[in-house]
N, C-alpha and C. Protein backbone atom coordinates (compact mmCIF):
# COMPACT_ATOMS: atom_id res chain seq x y z
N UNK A 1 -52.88 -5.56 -88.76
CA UNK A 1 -52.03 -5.05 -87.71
C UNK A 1 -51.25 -6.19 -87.06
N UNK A 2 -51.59 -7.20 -87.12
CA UNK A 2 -51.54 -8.30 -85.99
C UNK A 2 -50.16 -9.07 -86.96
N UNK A 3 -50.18 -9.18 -88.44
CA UNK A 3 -48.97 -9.27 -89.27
C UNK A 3 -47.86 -8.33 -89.50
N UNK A 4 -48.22 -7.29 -89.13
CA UNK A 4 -47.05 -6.11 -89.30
C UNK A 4 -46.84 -6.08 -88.07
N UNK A 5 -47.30 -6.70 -86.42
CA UNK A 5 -46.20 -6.72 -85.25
C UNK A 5 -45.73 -8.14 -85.40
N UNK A 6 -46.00 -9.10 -85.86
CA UNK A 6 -45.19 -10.91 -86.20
C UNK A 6 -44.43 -10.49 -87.23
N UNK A 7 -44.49 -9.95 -87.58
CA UNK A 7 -43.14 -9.23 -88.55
C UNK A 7 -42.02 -8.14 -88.19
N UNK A 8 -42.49 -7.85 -88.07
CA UNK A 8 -41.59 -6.39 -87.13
C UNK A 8 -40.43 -6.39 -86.51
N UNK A 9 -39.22 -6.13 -86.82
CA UNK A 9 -37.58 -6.74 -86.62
C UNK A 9 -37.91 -5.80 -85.06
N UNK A 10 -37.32 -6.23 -84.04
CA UNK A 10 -37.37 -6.23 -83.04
C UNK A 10 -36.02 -6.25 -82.14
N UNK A 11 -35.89 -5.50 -81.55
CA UNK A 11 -34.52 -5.64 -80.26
C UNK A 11 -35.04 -4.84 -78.90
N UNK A 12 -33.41 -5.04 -78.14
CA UNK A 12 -33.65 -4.87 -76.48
C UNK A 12 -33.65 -3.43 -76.42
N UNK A 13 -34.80 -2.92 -76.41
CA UNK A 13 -34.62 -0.87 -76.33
C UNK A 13 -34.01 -0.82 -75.12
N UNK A 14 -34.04 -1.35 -74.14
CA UNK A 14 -33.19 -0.96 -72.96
C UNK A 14 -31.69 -0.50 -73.13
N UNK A 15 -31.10 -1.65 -74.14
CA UNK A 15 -29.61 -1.11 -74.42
C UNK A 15 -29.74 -0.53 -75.86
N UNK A 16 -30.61 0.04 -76.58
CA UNK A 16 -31.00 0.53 -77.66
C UNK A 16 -31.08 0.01 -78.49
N UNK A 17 -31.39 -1.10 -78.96
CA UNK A 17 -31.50 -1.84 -80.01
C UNK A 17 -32.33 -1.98 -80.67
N UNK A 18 -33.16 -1.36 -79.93
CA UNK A 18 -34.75 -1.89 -80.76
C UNK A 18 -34.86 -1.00 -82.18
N UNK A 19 -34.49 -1.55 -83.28
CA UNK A 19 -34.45 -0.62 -84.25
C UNK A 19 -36.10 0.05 -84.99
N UNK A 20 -37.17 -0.20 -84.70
CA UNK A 20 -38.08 0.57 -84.78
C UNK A 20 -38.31 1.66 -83.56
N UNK A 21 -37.65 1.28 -82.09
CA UNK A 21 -37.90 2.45 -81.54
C UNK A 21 -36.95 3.71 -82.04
N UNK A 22 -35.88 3.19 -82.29
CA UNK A 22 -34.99 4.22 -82.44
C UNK A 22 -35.13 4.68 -84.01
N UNK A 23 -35.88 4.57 -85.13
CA UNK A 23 -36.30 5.02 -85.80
C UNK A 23 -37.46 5.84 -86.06
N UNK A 24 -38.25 5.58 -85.32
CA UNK A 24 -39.08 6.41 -84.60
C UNK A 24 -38.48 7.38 -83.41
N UNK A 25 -37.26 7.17 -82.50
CA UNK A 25 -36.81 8.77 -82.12
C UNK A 25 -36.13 9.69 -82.96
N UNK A 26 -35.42 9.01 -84.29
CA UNK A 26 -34.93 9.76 -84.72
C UNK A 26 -35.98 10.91 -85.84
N UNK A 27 -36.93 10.04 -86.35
CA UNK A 27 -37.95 10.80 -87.22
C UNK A 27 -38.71 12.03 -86.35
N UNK A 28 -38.76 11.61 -84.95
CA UNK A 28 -39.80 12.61 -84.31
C UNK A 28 -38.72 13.85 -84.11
N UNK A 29 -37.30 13.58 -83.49
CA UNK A 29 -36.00 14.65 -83.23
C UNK A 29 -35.79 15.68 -85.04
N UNK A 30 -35.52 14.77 -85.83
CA UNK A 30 -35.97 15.14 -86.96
C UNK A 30 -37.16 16.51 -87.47
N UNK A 31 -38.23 15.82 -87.21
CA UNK A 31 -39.49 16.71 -87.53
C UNK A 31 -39.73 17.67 -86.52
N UNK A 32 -38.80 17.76 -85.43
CA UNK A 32 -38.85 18.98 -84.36
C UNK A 32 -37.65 19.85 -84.47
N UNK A 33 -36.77 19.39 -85.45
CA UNK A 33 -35.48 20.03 -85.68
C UNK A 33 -34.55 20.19 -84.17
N UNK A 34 -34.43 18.47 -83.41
CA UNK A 34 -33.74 18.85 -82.33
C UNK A 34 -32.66 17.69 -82.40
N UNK A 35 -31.56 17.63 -81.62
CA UNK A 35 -30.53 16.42 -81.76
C UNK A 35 -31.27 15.05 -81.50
N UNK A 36 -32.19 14.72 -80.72
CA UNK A 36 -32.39 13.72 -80.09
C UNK A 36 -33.61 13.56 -79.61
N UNK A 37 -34.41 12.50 -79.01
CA UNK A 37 -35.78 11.95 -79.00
C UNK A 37 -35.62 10.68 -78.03
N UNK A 38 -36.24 10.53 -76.84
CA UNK A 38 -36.56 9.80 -76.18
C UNK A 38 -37.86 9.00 -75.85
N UNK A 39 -38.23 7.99 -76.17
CA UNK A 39 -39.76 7.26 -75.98
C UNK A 39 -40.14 7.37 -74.74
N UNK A 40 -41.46 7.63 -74.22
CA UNK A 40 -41.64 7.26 -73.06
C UNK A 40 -43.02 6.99 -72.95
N UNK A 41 -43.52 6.51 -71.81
CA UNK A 41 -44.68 5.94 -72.21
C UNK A 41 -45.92 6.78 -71.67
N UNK A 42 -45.64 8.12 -71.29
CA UNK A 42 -46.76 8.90 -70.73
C UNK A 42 -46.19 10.32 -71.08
N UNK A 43 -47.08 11.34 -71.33
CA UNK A 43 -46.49 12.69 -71.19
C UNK A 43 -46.19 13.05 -70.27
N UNK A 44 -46.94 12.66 -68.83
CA UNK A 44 -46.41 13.27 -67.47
C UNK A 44 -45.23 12.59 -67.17
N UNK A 45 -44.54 11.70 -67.69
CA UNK A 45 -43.04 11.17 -67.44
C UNK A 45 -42.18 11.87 -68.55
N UNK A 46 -42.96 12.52 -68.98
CA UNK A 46 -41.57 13.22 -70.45
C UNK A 46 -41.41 14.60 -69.85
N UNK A 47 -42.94 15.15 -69.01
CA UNK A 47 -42.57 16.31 -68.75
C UNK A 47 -41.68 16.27 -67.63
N UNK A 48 -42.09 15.46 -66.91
CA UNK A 48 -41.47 15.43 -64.86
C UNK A 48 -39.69 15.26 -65.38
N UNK A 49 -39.42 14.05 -66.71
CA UNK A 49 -38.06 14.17 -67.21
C UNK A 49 -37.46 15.47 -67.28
N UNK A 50 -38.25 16.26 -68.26
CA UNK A 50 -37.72 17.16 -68.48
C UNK A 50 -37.49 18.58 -67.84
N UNK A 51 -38.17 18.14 -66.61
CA UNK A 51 -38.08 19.10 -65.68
C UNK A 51 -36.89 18.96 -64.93
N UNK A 52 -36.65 17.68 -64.43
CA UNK A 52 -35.52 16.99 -63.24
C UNK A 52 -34.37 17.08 -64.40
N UNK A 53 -34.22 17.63 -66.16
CA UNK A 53 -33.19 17.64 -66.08
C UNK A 53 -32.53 19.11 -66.55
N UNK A 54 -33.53 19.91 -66.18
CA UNK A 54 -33.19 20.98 -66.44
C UNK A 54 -33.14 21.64 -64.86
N UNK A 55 -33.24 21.37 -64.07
CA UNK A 55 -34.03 21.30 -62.49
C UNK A 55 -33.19 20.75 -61.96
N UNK A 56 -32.56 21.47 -60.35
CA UNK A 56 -31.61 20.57 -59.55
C UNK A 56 -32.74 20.71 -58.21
N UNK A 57 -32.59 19.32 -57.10
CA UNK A 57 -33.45 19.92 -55.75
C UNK A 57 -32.79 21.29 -55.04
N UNK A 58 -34.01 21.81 -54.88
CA UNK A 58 -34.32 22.96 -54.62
C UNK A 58 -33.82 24.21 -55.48
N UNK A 59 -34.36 24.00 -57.12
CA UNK A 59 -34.18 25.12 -58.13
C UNK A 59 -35.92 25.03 -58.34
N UNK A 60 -36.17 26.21 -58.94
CA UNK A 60 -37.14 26.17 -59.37
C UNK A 60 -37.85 26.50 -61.31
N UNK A 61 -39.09 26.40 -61.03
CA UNK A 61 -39.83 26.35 -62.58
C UNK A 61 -40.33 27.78 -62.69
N UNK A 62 -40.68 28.43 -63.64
CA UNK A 62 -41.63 29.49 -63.79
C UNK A 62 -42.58 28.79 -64.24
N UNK A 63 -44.07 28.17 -64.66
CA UNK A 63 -44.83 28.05 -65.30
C UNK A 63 -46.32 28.71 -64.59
N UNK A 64 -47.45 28.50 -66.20
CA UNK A 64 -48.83 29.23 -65.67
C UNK A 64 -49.46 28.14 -64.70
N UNK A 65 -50.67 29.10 -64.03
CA UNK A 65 -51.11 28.32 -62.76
C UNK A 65 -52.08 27.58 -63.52
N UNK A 66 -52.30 27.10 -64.81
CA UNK A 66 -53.34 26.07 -65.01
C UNK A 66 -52.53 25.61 -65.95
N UNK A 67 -51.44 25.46 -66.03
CA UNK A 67 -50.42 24.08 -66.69
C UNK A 67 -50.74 22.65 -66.64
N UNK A 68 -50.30 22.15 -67.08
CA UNK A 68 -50.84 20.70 -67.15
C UNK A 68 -49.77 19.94 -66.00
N UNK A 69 -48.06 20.98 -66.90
CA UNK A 69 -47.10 20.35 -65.48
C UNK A 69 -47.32 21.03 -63.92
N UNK A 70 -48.33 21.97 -63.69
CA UNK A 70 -47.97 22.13 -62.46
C UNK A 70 -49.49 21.73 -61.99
N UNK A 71 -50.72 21.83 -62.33
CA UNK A 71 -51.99 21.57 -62.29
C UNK A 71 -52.66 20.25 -62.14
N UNK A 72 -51.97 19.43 -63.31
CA UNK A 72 -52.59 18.08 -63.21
C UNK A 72 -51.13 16.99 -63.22
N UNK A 73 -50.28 16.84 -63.11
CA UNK A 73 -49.44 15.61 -63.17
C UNK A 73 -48.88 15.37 -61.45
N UNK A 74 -49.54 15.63 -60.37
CA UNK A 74 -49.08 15.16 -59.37
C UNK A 74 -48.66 15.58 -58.05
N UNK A 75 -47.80 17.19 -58.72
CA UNK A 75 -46.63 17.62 -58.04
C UNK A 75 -45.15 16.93 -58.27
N UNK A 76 -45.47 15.88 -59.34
CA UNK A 76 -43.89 14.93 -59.76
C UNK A 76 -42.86 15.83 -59.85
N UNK A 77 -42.77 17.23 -59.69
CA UNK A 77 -41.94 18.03 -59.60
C UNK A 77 -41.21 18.56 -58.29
N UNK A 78 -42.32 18.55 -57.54
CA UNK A 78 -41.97 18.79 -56.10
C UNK A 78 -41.40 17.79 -55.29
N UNK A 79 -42.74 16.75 -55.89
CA UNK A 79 -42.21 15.22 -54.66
C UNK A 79 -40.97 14.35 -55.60
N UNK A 80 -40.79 14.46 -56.24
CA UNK A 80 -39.60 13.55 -56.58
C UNK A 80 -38.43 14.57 -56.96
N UNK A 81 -38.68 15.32 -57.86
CA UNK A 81 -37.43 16.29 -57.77
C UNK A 81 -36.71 17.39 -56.82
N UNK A 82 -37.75 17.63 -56.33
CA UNK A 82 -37.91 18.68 -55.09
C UNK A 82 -37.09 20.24 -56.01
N UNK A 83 -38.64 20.33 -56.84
CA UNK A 83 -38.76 21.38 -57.73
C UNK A 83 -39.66 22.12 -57.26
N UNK A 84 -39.18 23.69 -57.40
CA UNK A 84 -40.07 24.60 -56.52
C UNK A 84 -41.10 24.92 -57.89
N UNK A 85 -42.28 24.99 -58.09
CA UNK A 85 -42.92 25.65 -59.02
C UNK A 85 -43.19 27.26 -58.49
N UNK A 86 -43.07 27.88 -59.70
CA UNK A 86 -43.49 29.77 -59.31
C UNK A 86 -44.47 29.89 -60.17
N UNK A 87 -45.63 29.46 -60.21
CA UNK A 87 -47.07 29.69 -60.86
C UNK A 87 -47.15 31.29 -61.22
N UNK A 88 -47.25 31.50 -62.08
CA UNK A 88 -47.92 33.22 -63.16
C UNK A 88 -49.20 33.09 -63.06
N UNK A 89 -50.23 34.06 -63.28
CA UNK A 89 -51.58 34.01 -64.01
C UNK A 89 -51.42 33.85 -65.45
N UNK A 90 -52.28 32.56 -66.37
CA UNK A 90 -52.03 32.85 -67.33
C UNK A 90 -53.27 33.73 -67.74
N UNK A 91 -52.88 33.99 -68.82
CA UNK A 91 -53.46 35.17 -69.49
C UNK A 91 -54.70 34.07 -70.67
N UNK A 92 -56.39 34.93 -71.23
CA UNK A 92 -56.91 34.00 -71.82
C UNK A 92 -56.55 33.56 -72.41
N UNK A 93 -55.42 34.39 -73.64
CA UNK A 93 -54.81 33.45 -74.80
C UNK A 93 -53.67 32.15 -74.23
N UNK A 94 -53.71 31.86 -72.80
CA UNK A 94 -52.74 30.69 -72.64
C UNK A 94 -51.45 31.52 -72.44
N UNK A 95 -50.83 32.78 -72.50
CA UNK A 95 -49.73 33.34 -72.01
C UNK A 95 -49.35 33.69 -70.98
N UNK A 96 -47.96 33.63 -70.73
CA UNK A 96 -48.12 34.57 -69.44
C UNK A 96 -47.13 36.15 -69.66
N UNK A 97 -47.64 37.11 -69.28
CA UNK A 97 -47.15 38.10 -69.55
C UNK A 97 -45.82 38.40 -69.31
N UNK A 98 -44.99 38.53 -70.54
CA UNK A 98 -43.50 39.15 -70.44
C UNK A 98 -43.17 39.52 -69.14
N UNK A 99 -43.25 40.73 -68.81
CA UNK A 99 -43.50 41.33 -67.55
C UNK A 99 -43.41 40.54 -66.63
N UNK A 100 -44.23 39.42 -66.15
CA UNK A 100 -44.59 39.05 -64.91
C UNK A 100 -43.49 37.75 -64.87
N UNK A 101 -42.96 37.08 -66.19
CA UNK A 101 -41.53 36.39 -65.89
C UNK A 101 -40.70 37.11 -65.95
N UNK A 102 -40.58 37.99 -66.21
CA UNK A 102 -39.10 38.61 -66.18
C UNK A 102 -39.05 38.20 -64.37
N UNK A 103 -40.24 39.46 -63.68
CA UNK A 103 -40.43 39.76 -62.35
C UNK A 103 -40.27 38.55 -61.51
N UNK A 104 -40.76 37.33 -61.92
CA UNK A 104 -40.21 35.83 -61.29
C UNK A 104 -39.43 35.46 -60.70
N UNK A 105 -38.00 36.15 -61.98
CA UNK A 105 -36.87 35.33 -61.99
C UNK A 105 -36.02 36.45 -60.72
N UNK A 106 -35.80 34.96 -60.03
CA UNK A 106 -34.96 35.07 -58.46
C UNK A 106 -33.57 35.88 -59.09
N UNK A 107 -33.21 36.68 -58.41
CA UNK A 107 -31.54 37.45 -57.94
C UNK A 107 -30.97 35.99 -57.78
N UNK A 108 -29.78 35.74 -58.35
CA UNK A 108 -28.46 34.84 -57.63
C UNK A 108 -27.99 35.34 -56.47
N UNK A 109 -28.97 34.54 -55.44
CA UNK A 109 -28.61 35.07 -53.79
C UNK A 109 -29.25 33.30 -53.23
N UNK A 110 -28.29 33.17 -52.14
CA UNK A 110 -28.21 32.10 -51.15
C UNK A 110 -29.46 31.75 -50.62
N UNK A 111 -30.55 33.05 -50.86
CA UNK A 111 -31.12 33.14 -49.67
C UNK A 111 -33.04 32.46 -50.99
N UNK A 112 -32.45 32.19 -52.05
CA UNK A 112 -33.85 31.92 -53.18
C UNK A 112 -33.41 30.65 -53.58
N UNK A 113 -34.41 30.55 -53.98
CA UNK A 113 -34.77 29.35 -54.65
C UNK A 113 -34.33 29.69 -56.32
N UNK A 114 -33.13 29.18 -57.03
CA UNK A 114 -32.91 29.33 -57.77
C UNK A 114 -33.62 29.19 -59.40
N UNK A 115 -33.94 30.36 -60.25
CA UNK A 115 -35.31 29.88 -61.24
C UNK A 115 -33.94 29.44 -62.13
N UNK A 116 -34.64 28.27 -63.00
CA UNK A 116 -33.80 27.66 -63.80
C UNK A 116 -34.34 27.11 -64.80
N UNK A 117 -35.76 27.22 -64.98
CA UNK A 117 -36.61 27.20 -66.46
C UNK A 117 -37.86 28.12 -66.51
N UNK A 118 -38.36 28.25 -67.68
CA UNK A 118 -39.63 28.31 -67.84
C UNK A 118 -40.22 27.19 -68.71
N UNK A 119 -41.67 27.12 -68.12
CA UNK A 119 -41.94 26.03 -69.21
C UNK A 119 -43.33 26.89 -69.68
N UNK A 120 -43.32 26.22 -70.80
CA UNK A 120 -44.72 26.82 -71.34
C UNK A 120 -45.91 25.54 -72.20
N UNK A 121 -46.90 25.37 -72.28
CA UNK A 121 -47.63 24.62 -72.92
C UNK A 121 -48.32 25.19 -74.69
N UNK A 122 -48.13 24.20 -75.30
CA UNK A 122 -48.51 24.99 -76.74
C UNK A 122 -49.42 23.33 -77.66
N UNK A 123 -50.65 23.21 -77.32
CA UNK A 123 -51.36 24.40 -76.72
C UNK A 123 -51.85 24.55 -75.90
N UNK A 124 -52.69 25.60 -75.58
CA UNK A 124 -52.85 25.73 -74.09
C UNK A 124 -53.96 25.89 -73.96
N UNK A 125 -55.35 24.58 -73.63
CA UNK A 125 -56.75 24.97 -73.30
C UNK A 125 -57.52 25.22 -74.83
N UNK A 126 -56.99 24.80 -75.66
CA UNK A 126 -57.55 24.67 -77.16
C UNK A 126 -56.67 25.93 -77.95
N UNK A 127 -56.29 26.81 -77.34
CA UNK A 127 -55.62 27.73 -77.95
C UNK A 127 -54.38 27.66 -78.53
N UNK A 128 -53.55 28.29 -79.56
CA UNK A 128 -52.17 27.98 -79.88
C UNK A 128 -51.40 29.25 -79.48
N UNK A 129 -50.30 29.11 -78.71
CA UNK A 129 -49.38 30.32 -78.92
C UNK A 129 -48.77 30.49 -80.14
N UNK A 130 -49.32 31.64 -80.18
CA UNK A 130 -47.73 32.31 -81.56
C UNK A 130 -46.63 32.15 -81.52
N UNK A 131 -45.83 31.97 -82.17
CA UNK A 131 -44.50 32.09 -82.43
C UNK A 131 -43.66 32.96 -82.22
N UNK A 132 -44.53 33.95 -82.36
CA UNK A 132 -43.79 35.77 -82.42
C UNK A 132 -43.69 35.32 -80.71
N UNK A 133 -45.10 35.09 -79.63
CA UNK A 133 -45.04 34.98 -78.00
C UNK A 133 -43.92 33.80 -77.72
N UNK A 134 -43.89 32.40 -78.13
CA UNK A 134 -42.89 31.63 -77.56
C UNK A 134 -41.54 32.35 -77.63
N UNK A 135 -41.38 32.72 -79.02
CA UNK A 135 -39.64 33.37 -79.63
C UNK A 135 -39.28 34.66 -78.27
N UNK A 136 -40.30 35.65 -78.29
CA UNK A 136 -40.41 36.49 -77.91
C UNK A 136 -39.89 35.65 -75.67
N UNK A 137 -40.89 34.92 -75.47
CA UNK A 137 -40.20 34.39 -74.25
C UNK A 137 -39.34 33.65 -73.64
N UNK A 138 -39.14 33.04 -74.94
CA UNK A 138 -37.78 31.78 -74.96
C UNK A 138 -36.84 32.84 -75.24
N UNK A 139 -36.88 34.03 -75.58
CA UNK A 139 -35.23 34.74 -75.90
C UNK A 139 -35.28 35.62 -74.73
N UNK A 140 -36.43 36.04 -73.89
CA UNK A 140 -36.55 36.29 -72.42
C UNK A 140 -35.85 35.34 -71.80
N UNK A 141 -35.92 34.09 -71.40
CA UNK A 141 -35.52 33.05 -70.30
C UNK A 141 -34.39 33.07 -70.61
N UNK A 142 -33.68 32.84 -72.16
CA UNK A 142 -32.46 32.55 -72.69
C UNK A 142 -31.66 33.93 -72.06
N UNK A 143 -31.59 34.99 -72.14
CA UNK A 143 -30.97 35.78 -72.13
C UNK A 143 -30.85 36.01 -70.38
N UNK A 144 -31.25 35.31 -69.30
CA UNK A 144 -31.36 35.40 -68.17
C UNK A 144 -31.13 33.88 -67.62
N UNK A 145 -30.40 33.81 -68.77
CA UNK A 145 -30.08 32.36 -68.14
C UNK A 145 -30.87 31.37 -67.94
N UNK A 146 -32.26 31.04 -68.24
CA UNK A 146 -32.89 30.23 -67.86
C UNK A 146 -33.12 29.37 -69.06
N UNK A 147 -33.15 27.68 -68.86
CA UNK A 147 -33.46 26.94 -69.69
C UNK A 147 -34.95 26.57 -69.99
N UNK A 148 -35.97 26.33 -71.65
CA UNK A 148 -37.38 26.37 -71.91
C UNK A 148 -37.66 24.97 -72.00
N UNK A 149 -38.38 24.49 -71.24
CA UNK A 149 -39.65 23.46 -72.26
C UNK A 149 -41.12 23.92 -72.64
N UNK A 150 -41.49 23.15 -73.25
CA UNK A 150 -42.46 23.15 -73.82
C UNK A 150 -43.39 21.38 -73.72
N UNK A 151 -44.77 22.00 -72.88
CA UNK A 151 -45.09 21.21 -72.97
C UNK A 151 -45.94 20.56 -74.36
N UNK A 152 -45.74 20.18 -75.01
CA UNK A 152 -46.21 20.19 -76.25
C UNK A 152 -47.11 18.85 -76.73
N UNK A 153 -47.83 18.37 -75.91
CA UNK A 153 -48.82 17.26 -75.65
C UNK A 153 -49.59 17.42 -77.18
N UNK A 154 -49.86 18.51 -77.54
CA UNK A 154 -51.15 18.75 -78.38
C UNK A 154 -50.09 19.82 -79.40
N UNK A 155 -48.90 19.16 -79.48
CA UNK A 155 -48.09 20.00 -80.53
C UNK A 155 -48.53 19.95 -82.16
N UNK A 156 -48.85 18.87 -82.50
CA UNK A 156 -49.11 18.55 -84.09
C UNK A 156 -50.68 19.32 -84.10
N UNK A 157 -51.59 19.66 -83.24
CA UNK A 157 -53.08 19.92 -83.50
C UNK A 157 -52.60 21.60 -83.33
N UNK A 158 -51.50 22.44 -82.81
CA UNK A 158 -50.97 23.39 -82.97
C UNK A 158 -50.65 23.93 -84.43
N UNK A 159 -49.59 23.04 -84.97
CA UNK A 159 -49.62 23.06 -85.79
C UNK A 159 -50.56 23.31 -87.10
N UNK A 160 -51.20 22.18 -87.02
CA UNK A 160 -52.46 22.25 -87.94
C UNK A 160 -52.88 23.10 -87.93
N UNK A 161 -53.41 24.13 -86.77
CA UNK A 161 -54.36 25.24 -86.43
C UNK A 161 -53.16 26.49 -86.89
N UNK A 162 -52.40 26.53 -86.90
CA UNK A 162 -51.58 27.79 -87.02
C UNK A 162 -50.64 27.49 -88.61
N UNK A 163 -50.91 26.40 -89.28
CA UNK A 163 -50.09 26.77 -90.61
C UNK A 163 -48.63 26.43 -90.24
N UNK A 164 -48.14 26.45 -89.31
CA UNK A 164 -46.75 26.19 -88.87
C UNK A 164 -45.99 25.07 -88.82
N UNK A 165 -44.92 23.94 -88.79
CA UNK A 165 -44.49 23.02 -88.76
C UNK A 165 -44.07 22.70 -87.08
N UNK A 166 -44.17 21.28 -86.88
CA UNK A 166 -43.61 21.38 -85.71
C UNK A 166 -42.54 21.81 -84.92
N UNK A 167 -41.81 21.72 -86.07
CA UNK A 167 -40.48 22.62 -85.71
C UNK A 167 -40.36 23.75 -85.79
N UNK A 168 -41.13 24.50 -86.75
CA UNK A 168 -40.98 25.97 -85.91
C UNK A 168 -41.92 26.17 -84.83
N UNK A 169 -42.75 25.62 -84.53
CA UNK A 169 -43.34 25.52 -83.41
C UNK A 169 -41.96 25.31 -82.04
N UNK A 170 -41.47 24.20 -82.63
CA UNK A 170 -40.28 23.89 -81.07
C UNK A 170 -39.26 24.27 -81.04
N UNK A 171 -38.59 25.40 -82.39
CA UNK A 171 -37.39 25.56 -82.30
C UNK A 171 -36.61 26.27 -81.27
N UNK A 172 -37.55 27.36 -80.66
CA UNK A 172 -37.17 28.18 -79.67
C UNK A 172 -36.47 27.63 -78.22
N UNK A 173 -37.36 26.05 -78.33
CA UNK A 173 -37.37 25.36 -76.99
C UNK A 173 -35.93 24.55 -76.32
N UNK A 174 -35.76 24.45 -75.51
CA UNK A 174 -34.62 23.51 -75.06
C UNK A 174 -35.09 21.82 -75.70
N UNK A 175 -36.01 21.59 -74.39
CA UNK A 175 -36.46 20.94 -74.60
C UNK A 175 -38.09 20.94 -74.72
N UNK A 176 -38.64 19.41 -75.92
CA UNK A 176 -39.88 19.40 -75.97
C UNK A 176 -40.64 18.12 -75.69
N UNK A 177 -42.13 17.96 -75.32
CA UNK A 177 -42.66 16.82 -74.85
C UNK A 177 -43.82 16.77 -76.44
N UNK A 178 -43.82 15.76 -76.63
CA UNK A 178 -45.36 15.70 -77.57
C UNK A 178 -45.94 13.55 -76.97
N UNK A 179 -47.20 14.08 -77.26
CA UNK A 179 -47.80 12.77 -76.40
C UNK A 179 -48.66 12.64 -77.96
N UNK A 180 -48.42 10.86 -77.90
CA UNK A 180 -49.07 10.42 -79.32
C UNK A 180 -50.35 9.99 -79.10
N UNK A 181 -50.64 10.01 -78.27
CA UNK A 181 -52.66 9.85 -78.05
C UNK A 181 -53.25 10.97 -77.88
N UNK A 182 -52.63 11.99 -77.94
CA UNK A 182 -53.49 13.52 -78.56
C UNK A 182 -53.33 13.74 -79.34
N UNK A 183 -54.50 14.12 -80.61
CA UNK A 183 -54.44 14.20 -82.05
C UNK A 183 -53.70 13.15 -82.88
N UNK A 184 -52.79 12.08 -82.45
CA UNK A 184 -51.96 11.04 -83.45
C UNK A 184 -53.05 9.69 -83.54
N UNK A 185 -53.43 9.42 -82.35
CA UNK A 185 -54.85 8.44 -81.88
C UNK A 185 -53.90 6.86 -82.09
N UNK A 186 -52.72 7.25 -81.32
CA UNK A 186 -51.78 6.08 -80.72
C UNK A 186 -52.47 5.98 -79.20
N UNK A 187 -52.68 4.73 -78.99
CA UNK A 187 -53.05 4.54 -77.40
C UNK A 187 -52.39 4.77 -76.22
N UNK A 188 -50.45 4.64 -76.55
CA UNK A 188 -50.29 5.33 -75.34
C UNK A 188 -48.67 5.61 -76.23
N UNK A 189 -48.25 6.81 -75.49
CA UNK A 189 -46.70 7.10 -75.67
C UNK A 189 -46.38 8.47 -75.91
N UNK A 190 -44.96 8.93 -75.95
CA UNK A 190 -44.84 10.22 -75.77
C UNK A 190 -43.23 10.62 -75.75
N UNK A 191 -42.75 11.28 -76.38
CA UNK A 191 -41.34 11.64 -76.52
C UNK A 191 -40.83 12.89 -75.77
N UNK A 192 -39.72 12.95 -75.50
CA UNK A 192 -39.22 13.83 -74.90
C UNK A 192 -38.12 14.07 -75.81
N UNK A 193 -37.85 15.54 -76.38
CA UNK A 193 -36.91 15.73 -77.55
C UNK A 193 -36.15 16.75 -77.36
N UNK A 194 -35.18 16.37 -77.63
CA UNK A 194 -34.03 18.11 -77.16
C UNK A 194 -32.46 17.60 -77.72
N UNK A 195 -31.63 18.26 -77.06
CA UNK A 195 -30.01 17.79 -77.19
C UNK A 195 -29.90 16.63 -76.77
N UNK A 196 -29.02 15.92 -77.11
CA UNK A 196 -28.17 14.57 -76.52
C UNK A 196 -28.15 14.58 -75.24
N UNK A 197 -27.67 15.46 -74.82
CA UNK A 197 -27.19 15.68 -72.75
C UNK A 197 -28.47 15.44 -72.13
């Protein structure tokens, strides 16, 4: 290991140069079938990203009340973006019922907090969502205007368990998070993958 990093062509990732990082965003954007891939060095900074950029202060999230983004990363949604979360019950399989996002999503009135994503986790608590449930709620949010992530920390062990590729796993999504110290057994890091913008 210790000869393959004294070897390792190297540049300034800050202004993008580093040509192993950026070969590595492009393989991961690639294998998720999305334009683009960002490194980062934690999942809770890929998700809180991808919240603040789908998210203006004072818009809000739909996600379930035992999410990882609304449960365990902080409130980095609230206190730095000043993102309203609208917590669902999730359901055992990790869903949250059609029904109860539709019912979420705020009227365009002055007087709400504007919903402007849903996010969903896949997977969720050892479980995998289906495809038929993400497609099925990502063309819910889509059709009401709302933009999807996916928190997808434990996306490749999804995979595995469901026969599926990661990309059809993420295709539905705007944007997606996958963290490489769950199931990859990289010590730390984590991409954030979606369009260019």
């Amino acid at each position: 290991m210790l000869a393959a990093i004294a070897a390792a062509t190297v540049g300034d990732d800050v202004f993008g140069d580093d040509p192993t990082v950026n070969a590595l965003q492009e393989r991961v954007a690639t294998l998720l079938g999305k334009e683009a891939a960002l490194f980062m060095p934690s999942g809770t900074q890929s998700n809180l990203c991808a919240l603040l950029a789908h998210c203006g202060r004072g818009d809000e999230y739909i996600v379930g009340q035992l999410a990882h983004t609304y449960r365990y990363e902080g409130g980095g949604a609230a206190v730095l973006g000043g993102i309203q979360p609208q917590p669902l019950t999730n359901q055992p399989d990790g869903t949250l019922k059609l029904e109860d996002i539709a019912a979420a999503i705020k009227p365009d009135d002055v007087h709400f907090a504007r919903t402007r994503l849903l996010a969903l986790e896949n997977t969720w608590s050892g479980q995998v969502l289906s495809t038929q449930y993400t497609n099925a709620a990502c063309e819910l949010a889509h059709e009401r205007g709302l933009a999807t992530h996916l928190d997808g920390a434990r996306l490749f062990n999804a995979a595995v368990a469901s026969g599926c590729s990661v990309g059809d796993l993420a295709r539905t999504f705007d944007s997606v998070s996958i963290c490489f110290s769950k199931g990859l057994g990289a010590p730390i890091g984590s991409m954030l993958v979606g369009s260019r913008e």
